[in-house]
C-alpha atoms as a PDB file:
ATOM      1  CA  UNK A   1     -11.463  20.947   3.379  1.00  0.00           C
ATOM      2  CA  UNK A   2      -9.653  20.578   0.064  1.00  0.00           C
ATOM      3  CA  UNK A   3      -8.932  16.938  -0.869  1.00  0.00           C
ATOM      4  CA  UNK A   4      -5.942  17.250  -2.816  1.00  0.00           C
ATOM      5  CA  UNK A   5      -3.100  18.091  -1.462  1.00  0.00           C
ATOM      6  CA  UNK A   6      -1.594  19.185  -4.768  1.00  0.00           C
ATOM      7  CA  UNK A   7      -2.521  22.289  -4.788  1.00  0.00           C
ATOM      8  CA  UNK A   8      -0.758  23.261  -1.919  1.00  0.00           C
ATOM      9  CA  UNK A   9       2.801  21.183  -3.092  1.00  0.00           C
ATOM     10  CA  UNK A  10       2.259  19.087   0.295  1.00  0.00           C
ATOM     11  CA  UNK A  11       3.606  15.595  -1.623  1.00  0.00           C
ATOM     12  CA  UNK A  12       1.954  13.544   1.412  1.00  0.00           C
ATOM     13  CA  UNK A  13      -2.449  12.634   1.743  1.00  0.00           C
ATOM     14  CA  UNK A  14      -3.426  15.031   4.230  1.00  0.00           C
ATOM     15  CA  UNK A  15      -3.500  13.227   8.116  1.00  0.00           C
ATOM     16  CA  UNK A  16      -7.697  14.634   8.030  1.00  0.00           C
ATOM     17  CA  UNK A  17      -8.209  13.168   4.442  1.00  0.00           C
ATOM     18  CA  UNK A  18      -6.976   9.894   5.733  1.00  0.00           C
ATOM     19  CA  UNK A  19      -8.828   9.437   8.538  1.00  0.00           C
ATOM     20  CA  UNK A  20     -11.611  10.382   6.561  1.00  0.00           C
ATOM     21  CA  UNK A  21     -11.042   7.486   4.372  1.00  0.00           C
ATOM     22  CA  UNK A  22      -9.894   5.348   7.365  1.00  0.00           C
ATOM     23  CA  UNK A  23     -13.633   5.635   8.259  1.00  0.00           C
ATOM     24  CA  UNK A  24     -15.336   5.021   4.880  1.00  0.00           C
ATOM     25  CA  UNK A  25     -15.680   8.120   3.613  1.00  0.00           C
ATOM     26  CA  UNK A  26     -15.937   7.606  -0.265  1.00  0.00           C
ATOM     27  CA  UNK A  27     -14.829  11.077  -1.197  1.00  0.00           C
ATOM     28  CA  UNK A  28     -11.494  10.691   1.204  1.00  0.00           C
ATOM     29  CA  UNK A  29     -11.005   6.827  -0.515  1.00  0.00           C
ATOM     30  CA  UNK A  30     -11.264   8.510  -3.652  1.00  0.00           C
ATOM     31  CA  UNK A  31      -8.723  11.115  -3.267  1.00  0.00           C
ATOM     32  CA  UNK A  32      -6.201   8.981  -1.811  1.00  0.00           C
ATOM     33  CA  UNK A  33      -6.923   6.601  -5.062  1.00  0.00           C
ATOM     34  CA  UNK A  34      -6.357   9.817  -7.238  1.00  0.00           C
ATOM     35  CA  UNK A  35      -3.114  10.596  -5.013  1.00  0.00           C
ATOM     36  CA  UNK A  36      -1.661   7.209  -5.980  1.00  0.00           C
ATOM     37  CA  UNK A  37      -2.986   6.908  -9.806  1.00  0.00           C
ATOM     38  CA  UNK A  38       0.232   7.112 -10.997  1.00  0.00           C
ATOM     39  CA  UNK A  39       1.815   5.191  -9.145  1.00  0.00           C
ATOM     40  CA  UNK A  40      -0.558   2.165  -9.711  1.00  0.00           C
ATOM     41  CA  UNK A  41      -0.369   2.662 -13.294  1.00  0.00           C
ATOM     42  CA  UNK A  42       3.119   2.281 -13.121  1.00  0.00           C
ATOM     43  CA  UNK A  43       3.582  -0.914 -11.151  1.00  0.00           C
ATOM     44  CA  UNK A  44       0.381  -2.141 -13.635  1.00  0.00           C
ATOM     45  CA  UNK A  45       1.918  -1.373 -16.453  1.00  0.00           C
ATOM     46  CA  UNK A  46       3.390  -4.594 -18.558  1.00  0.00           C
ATOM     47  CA  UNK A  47       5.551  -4.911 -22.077  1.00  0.00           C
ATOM     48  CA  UNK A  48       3.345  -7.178 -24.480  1.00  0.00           C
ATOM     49  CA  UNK A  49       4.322  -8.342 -27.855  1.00  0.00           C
ATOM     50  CA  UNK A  50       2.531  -7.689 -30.915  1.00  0.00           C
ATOM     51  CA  UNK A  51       2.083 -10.493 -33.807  1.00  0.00           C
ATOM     52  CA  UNK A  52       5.190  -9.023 -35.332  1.00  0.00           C
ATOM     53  CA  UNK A  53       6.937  -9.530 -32.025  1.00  0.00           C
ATOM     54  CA  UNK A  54       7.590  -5.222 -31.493  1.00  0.00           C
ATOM     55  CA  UNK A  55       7.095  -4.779 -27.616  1.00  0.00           C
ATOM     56  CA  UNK A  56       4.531  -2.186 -26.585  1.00  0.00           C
ATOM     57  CA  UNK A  57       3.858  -1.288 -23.005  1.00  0.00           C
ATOM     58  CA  UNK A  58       0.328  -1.393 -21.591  1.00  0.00           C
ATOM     59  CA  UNK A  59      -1.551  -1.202 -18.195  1.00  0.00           C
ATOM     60  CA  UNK A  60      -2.910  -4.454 -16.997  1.00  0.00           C
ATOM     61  CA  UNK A  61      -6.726  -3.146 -16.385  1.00  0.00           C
ATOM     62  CA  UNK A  62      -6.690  -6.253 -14.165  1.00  0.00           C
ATOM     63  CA  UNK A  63      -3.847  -6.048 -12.173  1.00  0.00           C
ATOM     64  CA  UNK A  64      -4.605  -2.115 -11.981  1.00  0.00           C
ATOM     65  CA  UNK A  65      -7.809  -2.944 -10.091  1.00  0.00           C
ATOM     66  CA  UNK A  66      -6.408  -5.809  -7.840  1.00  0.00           C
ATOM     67  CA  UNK A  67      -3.757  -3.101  -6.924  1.00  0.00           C
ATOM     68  CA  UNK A  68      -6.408  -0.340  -5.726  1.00  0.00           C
ATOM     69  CA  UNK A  69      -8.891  -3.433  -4.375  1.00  0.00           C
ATOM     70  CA  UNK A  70      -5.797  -4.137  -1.955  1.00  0.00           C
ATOM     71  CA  UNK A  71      -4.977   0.026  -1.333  1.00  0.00           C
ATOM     72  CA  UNK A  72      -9.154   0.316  -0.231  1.00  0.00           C
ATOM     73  CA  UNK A  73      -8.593  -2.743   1.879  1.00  0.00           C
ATOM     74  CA  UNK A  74      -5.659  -1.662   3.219  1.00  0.00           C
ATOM     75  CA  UNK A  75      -7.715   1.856   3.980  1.00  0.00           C
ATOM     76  CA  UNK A  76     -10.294   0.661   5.442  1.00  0.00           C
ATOM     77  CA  UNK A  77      -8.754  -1.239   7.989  1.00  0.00           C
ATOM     78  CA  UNK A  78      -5.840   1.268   8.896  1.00  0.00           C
ATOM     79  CA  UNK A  79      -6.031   1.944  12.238  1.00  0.00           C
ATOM     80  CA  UNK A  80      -6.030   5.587  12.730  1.00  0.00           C
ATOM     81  CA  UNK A  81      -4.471   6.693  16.641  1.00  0.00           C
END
């Protein structure tokens, strides 16, 4: 069973690949992480200044891995019908 649904221009996680990861499964966790990689970067990423005050934008590593701490927790407790 393919993890991504990419491939197969299905823009949704597979219902199989998330009760996989419902019930632990790392690979399943792992491909729903991929699946929303982008999207995580995005809400992550912050506008810093430099010494010369020029803004540059950068992911927060921090804030990245709170984000995908909360999606696993969120994962792992979804209650699958």
């Amino acid at each position: 069973m393919p993890m991504s649904n990419k491939t197969t221009g299905n823009p949704l996680v597979s219902y199989p690949v998330i009760v996989l990861a419902a019930s632990g499964d790392v690979d399943a966790i792992n491909a729903v992480l991929k699946y929303y990689e982008g999207y995580i970067a995005a809400l992550s990423t912050r506008q810093l200044l430099d010494e010369s005050g020029n803004p540059h934008l950068c992911v927060d590593e921090a804030l990245r891995r709170r984000l995908e701490t909360k999606l696993i927790t969120k994962i792992l407790t979804f209650n699958v019908a």
